[in-house]
Protein backbone atom coordinates (compact mmCIF):
# COMPACT_ATOMS: atom_id res chain seq x y z
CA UNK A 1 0.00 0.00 0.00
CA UNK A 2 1.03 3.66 -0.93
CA UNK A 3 1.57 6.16 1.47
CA UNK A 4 -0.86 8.11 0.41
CA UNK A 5 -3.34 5.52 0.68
CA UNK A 6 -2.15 4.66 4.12
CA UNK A 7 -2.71 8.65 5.48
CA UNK A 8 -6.00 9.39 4.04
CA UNK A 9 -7.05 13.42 3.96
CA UNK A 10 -3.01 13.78 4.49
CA UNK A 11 -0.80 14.57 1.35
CA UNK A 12 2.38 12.80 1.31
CA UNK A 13 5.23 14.82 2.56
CA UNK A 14 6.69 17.73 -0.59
CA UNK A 15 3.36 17.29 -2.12
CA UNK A 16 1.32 20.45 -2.02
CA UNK A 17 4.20 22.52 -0.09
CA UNK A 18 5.08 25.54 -1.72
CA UNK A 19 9.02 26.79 -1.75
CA UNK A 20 9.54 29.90 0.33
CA UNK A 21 10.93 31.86 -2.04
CA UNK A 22 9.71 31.96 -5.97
CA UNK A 23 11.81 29.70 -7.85
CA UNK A 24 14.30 31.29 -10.61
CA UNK A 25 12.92 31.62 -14.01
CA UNK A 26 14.88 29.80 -16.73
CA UNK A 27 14.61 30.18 -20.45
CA UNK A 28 13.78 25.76 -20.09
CA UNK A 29 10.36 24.25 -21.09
CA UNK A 30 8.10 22.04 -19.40
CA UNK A 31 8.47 18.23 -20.65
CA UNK A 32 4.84 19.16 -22.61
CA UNK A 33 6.68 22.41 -23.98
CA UNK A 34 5.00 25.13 -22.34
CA UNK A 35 7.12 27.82 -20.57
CA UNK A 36 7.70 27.31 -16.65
CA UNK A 37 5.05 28.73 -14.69
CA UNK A 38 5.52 32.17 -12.93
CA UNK A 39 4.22 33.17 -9.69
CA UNK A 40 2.28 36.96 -11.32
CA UNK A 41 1.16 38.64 -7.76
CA UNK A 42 -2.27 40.22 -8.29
CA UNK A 43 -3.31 43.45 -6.49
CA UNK A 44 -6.07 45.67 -6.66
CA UNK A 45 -5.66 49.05 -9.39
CA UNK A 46 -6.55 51.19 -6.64
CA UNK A 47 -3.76 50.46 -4.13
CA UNK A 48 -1.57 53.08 -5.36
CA UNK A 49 -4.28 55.78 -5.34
CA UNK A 50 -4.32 58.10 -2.09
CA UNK A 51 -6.67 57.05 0.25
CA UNK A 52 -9.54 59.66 1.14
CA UNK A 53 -9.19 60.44 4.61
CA UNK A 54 -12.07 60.68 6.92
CA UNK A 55 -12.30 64.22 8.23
CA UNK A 56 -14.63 64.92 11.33
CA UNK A 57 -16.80 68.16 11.52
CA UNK A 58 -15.14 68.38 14.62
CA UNK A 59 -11.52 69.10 12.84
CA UNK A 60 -12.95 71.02 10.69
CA UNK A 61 -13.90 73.42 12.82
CA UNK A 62 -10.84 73.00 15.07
CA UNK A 63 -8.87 73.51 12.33
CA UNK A 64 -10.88 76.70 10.79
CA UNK A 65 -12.38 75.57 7.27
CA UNK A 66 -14.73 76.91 5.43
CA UNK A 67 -16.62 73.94 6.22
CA UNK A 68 -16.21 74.40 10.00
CA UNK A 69 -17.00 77.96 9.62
CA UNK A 70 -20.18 76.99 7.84
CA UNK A 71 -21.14 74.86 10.67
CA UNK A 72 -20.38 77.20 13.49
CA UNK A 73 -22.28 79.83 11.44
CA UNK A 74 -25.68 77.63 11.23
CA UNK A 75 -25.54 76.98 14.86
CA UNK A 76 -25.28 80.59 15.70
CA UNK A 77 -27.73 81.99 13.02
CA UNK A 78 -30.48 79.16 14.49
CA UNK A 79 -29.92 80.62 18.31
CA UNK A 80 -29.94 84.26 17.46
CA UNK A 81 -33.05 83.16 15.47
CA UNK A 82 -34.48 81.48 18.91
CA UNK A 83 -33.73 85.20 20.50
CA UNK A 84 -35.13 87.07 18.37
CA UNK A 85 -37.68 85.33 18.60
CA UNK A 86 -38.49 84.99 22.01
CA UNK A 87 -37.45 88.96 22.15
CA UNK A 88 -40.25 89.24 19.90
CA UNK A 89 -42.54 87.64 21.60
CA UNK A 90 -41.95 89.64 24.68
CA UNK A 91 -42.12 92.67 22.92
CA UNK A 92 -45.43 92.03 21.59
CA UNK A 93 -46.81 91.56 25.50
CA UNK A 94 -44.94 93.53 27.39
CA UNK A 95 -44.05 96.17 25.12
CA UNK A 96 -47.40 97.18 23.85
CA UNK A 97 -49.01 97.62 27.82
CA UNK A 98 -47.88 101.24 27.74
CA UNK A 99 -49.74 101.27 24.57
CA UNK A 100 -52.87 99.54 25.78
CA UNK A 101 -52.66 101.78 28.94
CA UNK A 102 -52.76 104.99 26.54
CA UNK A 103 -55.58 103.41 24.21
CA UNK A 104 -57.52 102.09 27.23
CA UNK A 105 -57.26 104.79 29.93
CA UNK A 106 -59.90 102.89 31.84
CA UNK A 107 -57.89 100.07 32.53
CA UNK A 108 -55.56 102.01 34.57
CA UNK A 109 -59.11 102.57 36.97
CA UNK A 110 -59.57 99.08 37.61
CA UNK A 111 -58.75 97.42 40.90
CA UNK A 112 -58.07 94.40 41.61
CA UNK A 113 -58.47 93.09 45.66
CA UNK A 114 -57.37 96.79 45.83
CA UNK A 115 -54.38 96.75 43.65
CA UNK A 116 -54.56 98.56 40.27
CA UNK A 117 -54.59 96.33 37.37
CA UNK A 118 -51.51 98.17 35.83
CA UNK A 119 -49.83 97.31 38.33
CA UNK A 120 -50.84 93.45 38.45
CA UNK A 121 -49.97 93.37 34.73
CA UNK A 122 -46.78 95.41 34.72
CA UNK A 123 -45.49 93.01 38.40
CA UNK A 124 -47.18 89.74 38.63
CA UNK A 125 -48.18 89.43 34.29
CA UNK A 126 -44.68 90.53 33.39
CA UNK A 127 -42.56 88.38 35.64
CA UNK A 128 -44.41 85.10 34.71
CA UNK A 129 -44.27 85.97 31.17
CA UNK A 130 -40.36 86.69 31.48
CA UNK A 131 -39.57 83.61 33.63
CA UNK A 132 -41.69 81.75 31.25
CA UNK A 133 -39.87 83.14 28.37
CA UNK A 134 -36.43 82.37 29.67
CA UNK A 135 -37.13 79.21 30.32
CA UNK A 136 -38.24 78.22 26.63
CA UNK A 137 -35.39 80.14 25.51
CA UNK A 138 -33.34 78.06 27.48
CA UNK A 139 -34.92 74.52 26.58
CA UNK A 140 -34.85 75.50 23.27
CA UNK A 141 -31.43 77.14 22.88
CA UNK A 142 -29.68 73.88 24.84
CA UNK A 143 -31.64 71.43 21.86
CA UNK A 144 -29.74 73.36 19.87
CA UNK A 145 -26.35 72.34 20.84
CA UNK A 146 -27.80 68.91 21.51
CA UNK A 147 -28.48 68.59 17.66
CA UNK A 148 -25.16 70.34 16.63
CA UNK A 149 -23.20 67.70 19.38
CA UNK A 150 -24.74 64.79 17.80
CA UNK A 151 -24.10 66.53 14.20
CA UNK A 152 -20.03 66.38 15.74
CA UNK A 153 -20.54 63.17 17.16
CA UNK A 154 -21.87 61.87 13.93
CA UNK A 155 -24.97 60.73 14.89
């Protein structure tokens, strides 16, 4: 019995083993007549290209692009939009009292558990609406950055 019959699932020892290094190309043919066989490595056409680099919006702005600068810019232009418009909504209350007080000069006549209602409006009206006001602004304006952080983070 062969050897390779007697280790089944084993090839006999120098079959299938490759040399280490590529063996010398000669100008001699193969006992069929074909030329020796060559070892040709194949690689991909794209190896030698530069790689595109993955640039965070972080860098970017760290770094000062025009890209970062766009970025920074957004975030700014969408809180001083949340001001202006919470100033705008207080000075569409608030601001037009004096108005409604000069319009309306029976309002300022009016008591209230002996108080007079400008008063009540321009004290108890005004701070609610301003504390009220703040915090919006403040909910709002800290989504905001939440958004733009998770724009950074990539998310």
């Amino acid at each position: 019995m062969s050897e390779h019959h007697a280790n089944p699932g084993r090839m006999p020892p120098g079959e299938g083993e490759r040399p280490a290094v590529d063996p010398p190309v000669s100008d001699t043919r193969t006992p069929d007549g074909r030329p020796p066989r060559t070892r040709v490595r194949v690689t991909s056409p794209r190896t030698s290209a530069a790689r595109t680099r993955t640039v965070s919006i972080a860098s970017e702005i760290d770094e000062q692009t025009r890209l970062g600068e766009v970025y920074i810019t957004s975030l700014m232009r969408s809180q001083l939009r949340l001001a202006l418009g919470v100033l705008l909504m207080l000075a569409s209350t608030l601001g037009m009292l004096p108005l409604a007080f000069h319009l309306f000069p029976a309002i300022g006549r009016v008591d209230l558990l002996g108080v007079p209602l400008p008063w009540l409006l321009l004290t108890v009206v005004a701070f609610a609406e301003i504390i009220t006001l703040g915090w919006v602004y403040v909910r709002r304006a800290e989504r905001n950055e939440a958004t733009f952080s998770d724009l950074l983070e990539g998310r």
